[in-house]
Protein backbone atom coordinates (compact mmCIF):
# COMPACT_ATOMS: atom_id res chain seq x y z
CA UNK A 1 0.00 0.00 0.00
CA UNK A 2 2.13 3.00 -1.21
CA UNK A 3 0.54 4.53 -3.52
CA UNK A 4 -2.05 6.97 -1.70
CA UNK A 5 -1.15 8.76 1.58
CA UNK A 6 -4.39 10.34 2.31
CA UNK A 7 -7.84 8.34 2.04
CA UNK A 8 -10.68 10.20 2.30
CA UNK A 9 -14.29 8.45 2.95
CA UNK A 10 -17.60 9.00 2.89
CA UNK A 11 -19.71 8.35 5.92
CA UNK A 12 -23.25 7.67 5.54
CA UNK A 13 -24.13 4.61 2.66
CA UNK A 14 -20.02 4.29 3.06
CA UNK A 15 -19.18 3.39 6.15
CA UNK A 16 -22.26 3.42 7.93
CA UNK A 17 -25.40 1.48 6.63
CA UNK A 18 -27.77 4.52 6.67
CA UNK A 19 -28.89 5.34 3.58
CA UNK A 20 -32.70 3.24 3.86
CA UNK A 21 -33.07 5.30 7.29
CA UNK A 22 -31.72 8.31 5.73
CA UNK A 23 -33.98 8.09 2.78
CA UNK A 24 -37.36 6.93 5.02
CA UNK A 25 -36.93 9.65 7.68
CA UNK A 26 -37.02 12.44 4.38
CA UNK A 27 -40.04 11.14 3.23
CA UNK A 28 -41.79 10.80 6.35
CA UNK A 29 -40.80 14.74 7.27
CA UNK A 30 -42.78 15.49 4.22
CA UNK A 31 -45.61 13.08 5.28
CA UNK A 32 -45.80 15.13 8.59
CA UNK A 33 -45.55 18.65 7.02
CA UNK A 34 -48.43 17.59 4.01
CA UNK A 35 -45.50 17.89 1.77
CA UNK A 36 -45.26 15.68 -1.78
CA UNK A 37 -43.07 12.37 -0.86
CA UNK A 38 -40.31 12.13 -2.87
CA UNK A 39 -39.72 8.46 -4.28
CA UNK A 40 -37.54 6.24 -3.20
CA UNK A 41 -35.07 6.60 -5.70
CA UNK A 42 -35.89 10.55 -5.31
CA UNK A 43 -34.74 10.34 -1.41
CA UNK A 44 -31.52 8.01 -1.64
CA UNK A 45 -29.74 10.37 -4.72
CA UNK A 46 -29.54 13.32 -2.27
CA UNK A 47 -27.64 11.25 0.12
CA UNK A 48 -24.42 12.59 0.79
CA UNK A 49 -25.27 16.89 -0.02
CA UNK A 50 -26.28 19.27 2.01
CA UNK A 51 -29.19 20.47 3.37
CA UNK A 52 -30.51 23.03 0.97
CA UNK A 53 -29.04 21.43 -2.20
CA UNK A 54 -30.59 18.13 -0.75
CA UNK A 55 -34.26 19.76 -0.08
CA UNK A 56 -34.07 21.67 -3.51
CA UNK A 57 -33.89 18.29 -5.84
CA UNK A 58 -35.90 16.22 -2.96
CA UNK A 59 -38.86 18.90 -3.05
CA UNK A 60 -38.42 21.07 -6.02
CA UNK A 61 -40.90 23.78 -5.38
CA UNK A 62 -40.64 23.90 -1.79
CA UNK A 63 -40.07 27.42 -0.99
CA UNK A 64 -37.14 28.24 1.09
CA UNK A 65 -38.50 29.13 4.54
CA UNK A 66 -40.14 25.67 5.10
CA UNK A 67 -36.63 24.40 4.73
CA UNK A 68 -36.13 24.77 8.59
CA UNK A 69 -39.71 23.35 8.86
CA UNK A 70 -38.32 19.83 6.98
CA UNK A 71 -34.78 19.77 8.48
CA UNK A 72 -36.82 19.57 12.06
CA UNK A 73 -39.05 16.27 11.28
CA UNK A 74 -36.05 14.77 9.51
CA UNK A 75 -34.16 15.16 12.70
CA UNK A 76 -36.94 14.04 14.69
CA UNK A 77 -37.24 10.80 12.51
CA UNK A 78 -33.35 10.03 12.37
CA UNK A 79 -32.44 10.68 15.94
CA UNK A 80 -35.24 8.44 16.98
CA UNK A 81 -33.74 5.19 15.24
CA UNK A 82 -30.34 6.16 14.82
CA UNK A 83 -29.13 4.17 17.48
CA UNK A 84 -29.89 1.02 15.71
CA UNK A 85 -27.62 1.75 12.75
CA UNK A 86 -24.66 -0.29 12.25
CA UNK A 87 -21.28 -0.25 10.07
CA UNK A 88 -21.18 -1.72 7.32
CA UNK A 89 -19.77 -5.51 8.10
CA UNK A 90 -15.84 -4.95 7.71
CA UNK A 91 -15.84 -1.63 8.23
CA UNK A 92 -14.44 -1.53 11.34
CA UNK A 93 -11.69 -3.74 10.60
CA UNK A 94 -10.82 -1.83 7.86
CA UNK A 95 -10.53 1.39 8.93
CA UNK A 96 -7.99 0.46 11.64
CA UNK A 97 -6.10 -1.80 9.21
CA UNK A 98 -5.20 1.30 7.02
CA UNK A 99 -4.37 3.03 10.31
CA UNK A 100 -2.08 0.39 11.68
CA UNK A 101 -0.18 -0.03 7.55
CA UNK A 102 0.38 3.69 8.18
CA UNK A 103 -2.62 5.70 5.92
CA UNK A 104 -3.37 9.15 7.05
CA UNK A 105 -7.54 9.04 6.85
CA UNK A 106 -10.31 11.63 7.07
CA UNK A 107 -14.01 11.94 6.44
CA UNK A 108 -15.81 14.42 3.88
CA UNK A 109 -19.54 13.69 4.82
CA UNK A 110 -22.79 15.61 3.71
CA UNK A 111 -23.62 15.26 7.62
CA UNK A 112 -23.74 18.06 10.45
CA UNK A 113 -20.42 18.90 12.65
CA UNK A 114 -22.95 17.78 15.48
CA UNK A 115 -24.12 14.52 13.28
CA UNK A 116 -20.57 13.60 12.33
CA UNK A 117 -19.25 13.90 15.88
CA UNK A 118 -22.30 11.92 17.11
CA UNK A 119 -21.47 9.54 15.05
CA UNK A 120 -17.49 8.76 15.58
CA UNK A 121 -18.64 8.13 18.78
CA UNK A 122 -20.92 6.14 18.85
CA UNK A 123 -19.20 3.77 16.33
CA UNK A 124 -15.66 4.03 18.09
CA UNK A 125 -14.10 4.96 15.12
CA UNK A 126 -13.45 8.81 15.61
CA UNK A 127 -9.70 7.74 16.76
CA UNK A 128 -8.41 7.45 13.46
CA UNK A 129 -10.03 10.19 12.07
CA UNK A 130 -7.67 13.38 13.16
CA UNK A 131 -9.62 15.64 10.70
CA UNK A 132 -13.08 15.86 9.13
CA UNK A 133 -15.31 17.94 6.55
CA UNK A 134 -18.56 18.88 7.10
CA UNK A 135 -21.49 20.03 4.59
CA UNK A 136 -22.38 23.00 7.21
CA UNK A 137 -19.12 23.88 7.74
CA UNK A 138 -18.01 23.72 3.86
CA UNK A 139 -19.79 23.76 0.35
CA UNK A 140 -21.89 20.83 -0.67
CA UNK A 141 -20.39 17.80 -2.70
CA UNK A 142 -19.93 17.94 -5.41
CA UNK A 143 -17.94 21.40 -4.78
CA UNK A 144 -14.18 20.66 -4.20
CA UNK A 145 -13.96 23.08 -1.21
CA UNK A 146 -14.32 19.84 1.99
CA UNK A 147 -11.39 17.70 -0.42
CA UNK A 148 -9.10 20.91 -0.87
CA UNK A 149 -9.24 21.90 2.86
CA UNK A 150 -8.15 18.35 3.78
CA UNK A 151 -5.49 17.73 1.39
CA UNK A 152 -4.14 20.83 2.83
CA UNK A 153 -4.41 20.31 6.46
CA UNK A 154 -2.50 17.10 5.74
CA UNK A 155 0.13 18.74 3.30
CA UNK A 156 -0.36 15.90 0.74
CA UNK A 157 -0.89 16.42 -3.10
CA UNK A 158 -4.20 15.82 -5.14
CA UNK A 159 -2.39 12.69 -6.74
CA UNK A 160 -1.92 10.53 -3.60
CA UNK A 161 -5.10 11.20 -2.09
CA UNK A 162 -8.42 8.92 -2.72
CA UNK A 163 -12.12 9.76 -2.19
CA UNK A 164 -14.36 6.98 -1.27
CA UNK A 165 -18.16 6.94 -1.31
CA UNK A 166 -21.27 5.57 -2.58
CA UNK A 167 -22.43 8.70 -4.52
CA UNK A 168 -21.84 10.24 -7.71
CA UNK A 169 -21.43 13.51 -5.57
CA UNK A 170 -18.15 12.01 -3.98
CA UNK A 171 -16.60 10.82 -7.42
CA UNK A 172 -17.55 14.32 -8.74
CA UNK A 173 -16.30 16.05 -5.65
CA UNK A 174 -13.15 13.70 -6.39
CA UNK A 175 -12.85 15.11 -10.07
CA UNK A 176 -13.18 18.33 -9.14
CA UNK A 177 -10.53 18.49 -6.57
CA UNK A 178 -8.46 16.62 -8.70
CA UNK A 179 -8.26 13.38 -6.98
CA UNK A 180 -8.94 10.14 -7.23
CA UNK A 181 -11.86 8.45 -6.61
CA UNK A 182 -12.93 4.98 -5.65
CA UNK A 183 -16.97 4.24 -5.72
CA UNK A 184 -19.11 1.90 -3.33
CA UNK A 185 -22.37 -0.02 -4.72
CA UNK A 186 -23.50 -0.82 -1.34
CA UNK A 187 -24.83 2.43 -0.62
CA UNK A 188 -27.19 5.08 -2.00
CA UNK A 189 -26.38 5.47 -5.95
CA UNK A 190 -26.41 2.10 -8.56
CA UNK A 191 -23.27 0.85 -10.09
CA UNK A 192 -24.41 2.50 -13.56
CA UNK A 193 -24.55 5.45 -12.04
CA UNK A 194 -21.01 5.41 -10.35
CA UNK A 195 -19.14 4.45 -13.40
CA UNK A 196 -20.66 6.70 -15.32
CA UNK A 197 -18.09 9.39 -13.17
CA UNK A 198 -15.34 6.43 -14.32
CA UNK A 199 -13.58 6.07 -10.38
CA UNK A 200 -10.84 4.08 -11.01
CA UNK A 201 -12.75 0.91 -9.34
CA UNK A 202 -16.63 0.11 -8.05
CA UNK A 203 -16.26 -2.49 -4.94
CA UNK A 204 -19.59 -4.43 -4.19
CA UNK A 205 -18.73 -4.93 -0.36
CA UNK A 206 -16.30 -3.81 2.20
CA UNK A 207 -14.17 -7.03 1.58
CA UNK A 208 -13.60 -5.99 -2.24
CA UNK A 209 -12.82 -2.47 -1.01
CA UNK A 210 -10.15 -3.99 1.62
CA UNK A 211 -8.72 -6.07 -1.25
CA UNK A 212 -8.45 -3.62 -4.09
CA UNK A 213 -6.67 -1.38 -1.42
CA UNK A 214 -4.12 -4.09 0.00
CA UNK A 215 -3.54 -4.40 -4.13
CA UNK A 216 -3.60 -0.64 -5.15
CA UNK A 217 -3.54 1.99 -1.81
């Protein structure tokens, strides 16, 4: 593993095995607020952006000062099951494997500071994460701004640092900060949709993920 010296994932539909709560806890915010529910597939592409970019495409039409309105019930709905999510089987492992062979790792996540930090916790994996990116703290994927601000905080170059997530907003992101990326099919967006962006490989599970990085990282 020497080629990369900065790996960079995605949380939610990445890591963390979210996405179906993510996407059900949208819809039933509209439900409560007698909004149109977006579909399925409608609710699990806006995984991974930010609030407002995330409300415009889930509820195009909804004007701007219910925003606040929507963000509340999707709390409410999220924060009452989150405790029951899990990591991705592997994950875990992982993540302190490429710690122990010496990677320097970080997280660009369409989550909240207060979400993200919830969550490193809870999982026990906020120890090898010595810097994170926000979507309230930064622009929304696909903007470059969360992948430029880590690759300098850890003085690395574009070139040896990797993107992973389960969205075409990642590999985007990934493009447009001029690194690489690496997508997930496990997550929120379909394998057509991931190679579309052309990351330089699609794993199906967190074991092909470990394997093409033992082989390529």
């Amino acid at each position: 593993m020497a080629n990369f010296q900065l790996i960079v994932f995605d949380w939610d539909g990445t890591l963390l095995d979210s996405t179906g709560m993510i996407a059900a806890s949208i819809q039933a915010a509209a439900r409560d607020l007698g909004i149109a529910e977006p579909s399925d597939e409608r609710a699990r592409h806006i995984i991974g952006l930010g609030l407002i970019d995330a409300l415009r495409y889930a509820m195009p039409g909804l004007p701007p000062e219910r925003y606040n309105e929507v963000a509340e019930r999707y709390r409410y709905h999220y924060l009452a099951r989150d405790h029951e999510l899990l990591l991705f089987p592997g994950a875990a492992e992982l993540i302190k494997e490429l710690s122990n062979t010496g990677f320097q790792l970080a997280v660009a996540t369409g989550k909240s500071r207060n979400g993200l930090n919830r969550a490193l916790e809870v999982s026990g994996l906020g120890r090898y994460f010595r810097i994170t990116r926000c979507a309230d703290e930064c622009y929304s994927k696909p903007h470059p701004q969360m992948l430029e601000e880590l690759i300098e905080a850890f003085d690395v170059a574009p070139a040896t640092t990797l993107m992973i997530g389960d969205t075409t907003h990642d590999l985007q992101m990934a493009k447009n900060a001029r690194t690489h990326g690496l997508g997930v099919t496990y997550g929120a967006h379909p394998r057509p949709m991931l190679e579309a962006e052309a990351p330089l490989f699609c794993a199906d599970n967190v074991s092909q993920l470990a394997a093409w990085l033992r082989r390529h990282g």
